[in-house]
N, C-alpha and C. Protein backbone atom coordinates (compact mmCIF):
# COMPACT_ATOMS: atom_id res chain seq x y z
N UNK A 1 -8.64 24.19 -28.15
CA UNK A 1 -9.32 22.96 -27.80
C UNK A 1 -8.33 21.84 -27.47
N UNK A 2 -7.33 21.81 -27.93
CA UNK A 2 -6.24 21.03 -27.66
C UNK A 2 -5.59 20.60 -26.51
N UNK A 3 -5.42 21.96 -25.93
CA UNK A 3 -5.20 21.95 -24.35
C UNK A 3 -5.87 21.71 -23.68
N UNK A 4 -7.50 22.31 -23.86
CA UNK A 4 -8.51 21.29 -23.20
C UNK A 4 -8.97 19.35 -22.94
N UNK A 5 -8.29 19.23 -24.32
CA UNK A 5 -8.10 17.59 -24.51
C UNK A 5 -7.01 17.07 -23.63
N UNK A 6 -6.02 17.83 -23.61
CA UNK A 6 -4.65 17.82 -22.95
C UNK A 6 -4.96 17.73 -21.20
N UNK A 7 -5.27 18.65 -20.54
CA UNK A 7 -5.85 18.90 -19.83
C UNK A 7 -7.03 17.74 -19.29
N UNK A 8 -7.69 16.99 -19.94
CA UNK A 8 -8.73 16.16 -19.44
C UNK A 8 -8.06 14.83 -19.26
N UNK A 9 -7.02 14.54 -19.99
CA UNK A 9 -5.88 13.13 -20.18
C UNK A 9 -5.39 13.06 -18.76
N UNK A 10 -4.61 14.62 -18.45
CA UNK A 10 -4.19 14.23 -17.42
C UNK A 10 -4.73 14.26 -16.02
N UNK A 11 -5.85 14.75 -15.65
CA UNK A 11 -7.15 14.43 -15.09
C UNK A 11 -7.48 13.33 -15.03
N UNK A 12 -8.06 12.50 -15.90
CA UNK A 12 -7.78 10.92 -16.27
C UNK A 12 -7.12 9.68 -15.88
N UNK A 13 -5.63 10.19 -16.21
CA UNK A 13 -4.06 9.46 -15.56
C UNK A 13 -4.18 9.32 -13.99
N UNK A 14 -4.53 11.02 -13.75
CA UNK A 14 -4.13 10.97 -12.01
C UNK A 14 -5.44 10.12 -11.44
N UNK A 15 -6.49 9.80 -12.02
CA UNK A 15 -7.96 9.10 -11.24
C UNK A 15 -7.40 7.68 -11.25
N UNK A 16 -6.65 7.56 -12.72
CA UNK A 16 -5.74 6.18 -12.45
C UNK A 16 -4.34 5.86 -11.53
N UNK A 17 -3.90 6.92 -11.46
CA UNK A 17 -2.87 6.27 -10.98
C UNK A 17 -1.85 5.44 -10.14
N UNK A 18 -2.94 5.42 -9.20
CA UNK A 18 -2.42 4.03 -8.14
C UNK A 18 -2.77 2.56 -8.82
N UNK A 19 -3.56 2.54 -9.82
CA UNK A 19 -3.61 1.53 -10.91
C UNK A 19 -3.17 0.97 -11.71
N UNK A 20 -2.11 1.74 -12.30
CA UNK A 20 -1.65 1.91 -13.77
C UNK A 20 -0.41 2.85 -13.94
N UNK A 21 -0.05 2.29 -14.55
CA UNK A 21 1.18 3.27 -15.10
C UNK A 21 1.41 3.85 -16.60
N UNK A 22 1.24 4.57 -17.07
CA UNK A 22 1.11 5.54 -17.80
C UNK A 22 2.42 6.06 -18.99
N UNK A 23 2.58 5.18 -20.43
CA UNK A 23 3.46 5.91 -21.03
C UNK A 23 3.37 7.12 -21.27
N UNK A 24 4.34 7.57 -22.43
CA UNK A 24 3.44 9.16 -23.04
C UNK A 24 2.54 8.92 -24.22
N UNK A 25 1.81 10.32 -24.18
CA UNK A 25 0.62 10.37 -25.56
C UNK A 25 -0.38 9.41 -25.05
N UNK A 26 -0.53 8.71 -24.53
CA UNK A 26 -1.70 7.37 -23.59
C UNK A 26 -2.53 8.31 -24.14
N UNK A 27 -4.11 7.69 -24.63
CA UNK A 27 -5.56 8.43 -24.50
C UNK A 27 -6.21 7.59 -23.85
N UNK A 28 -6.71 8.37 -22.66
CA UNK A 28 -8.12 7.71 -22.11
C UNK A 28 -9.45 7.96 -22.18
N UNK A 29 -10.63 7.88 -21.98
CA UNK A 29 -12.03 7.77 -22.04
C UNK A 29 -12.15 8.07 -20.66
N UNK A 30 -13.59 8.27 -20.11
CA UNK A 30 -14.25 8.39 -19.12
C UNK A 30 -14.61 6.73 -18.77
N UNK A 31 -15.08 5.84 -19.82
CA UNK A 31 -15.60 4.63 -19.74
C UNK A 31 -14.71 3.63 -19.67
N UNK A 32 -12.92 3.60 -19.33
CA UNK A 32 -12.41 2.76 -19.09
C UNK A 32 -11.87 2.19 -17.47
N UNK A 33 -11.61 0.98 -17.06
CA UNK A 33 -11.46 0.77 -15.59
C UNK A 33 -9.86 0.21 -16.01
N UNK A 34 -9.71 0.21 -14.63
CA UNK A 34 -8.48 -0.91 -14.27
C UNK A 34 -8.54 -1.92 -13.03
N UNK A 35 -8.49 -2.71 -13.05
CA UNK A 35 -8.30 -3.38 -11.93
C UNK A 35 -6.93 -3.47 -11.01
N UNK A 36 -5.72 -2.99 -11.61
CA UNK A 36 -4.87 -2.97 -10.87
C UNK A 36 -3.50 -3.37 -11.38
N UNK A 37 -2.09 -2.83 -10.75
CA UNK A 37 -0.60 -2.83 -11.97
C UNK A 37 -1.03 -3.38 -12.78
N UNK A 38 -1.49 -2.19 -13.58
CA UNK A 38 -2.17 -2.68 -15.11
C UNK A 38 -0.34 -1.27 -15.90
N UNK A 39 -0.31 -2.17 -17.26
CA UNK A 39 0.97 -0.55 -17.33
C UNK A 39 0.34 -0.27 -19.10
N UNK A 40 0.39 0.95 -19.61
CA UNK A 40 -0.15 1.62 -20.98
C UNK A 40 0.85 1.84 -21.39
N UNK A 41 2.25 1.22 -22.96
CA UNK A 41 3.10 1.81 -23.63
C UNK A 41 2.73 3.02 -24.09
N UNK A 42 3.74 3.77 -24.60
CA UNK A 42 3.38 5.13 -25.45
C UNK A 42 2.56 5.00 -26.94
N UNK A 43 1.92 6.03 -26.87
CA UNK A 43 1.30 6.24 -27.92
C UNK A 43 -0.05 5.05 -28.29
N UNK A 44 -0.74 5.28 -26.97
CA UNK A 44 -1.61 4.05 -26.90
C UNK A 44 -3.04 4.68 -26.48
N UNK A 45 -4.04 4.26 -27.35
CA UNK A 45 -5.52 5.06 -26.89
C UNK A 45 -6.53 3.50 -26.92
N UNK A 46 -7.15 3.67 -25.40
CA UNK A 46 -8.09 3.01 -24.97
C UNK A 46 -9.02 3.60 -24.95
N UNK A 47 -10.56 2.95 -25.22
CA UNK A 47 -11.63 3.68 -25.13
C UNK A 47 -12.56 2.67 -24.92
N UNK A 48 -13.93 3.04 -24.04
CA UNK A 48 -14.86 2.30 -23.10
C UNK A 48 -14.36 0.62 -23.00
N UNK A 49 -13.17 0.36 -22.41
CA UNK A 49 -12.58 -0.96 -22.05
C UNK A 49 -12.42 -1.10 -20.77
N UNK A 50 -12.71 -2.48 -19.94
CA UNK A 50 -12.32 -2.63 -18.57
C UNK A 50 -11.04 -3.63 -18.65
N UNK A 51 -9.60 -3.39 -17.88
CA UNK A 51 -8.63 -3.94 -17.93
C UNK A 51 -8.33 -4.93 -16.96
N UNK A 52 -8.26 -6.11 -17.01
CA UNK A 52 -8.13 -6.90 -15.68
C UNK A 52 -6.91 -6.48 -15.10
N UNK A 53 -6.51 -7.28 -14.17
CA UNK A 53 -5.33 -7.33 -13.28
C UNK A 53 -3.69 -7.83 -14.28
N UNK A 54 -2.94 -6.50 -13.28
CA UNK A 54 -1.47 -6.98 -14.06
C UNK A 54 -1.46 -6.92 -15.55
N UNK A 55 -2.18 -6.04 -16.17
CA UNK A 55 -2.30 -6.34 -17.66
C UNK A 55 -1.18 -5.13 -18.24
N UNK A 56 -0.93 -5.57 -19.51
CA UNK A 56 0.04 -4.37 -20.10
C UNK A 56 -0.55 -4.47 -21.60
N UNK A 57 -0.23 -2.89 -22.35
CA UNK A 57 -0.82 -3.19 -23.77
C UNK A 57 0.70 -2.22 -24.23
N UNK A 58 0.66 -2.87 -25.03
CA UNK A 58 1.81 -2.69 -26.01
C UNK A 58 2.08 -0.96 -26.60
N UNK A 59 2.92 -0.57 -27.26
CA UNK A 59 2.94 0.52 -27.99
C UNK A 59 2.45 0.56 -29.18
N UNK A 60 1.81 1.66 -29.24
CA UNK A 60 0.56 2.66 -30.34
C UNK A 60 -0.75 1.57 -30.92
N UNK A 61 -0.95 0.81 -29.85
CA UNK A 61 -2.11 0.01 -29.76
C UNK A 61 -2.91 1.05 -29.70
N UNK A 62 -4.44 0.38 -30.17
CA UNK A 62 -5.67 1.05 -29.83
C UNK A 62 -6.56 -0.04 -29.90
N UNK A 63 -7.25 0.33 -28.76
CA UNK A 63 -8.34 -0.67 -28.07
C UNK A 63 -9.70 0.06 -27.98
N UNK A 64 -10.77 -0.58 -28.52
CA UNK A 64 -12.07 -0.03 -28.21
C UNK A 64 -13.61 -1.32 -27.80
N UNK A 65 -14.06 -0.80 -27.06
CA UNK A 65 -15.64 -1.48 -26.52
C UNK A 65 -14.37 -2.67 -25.97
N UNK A 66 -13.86 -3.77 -24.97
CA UNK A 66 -13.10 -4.57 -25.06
C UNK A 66 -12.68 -4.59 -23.76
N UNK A 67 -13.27 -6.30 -23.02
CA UNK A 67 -12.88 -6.72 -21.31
C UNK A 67 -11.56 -7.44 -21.87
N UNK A 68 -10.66 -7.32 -21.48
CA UNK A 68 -9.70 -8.16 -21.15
C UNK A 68 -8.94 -8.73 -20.04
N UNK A 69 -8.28 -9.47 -19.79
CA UNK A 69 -7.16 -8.97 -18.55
C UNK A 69 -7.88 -10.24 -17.40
């Protein structure tokens, strides 16, 4: 199941990635947006959040339900 989780992240990354830039370990959701050079430190899990513009979140943050940006 692991690899399946593994596997859906980076599925995820690539739907983002003209958006965002991507440390390692990042978790994403189905329910999060970006608006644009938005960047994710390592070890950082977002979940159903929309990110404004130019935004960055720190390392081994976790963010949930949450507009910012």
């Amino acid at each position: 199941m692991d690899l399946l989780r593994k596997i859906n992240q980076k599925i995820r990354q690539a739907k983002w990635k003209k958006q965002c830039r991507f440390g390692k370990n990042v978790v994403i959701d189905n329910q999060v947006s970006f608006e644009g050079a938005n960047r994710l430190d390592n070890k950082t899990t977002i979940l159903n959040t929309a990110i404004g513009y130019a935004s960055y979140v720190s390392e081994q943050s976790f963010i949930k339900n949450s507009l910012f940006g």
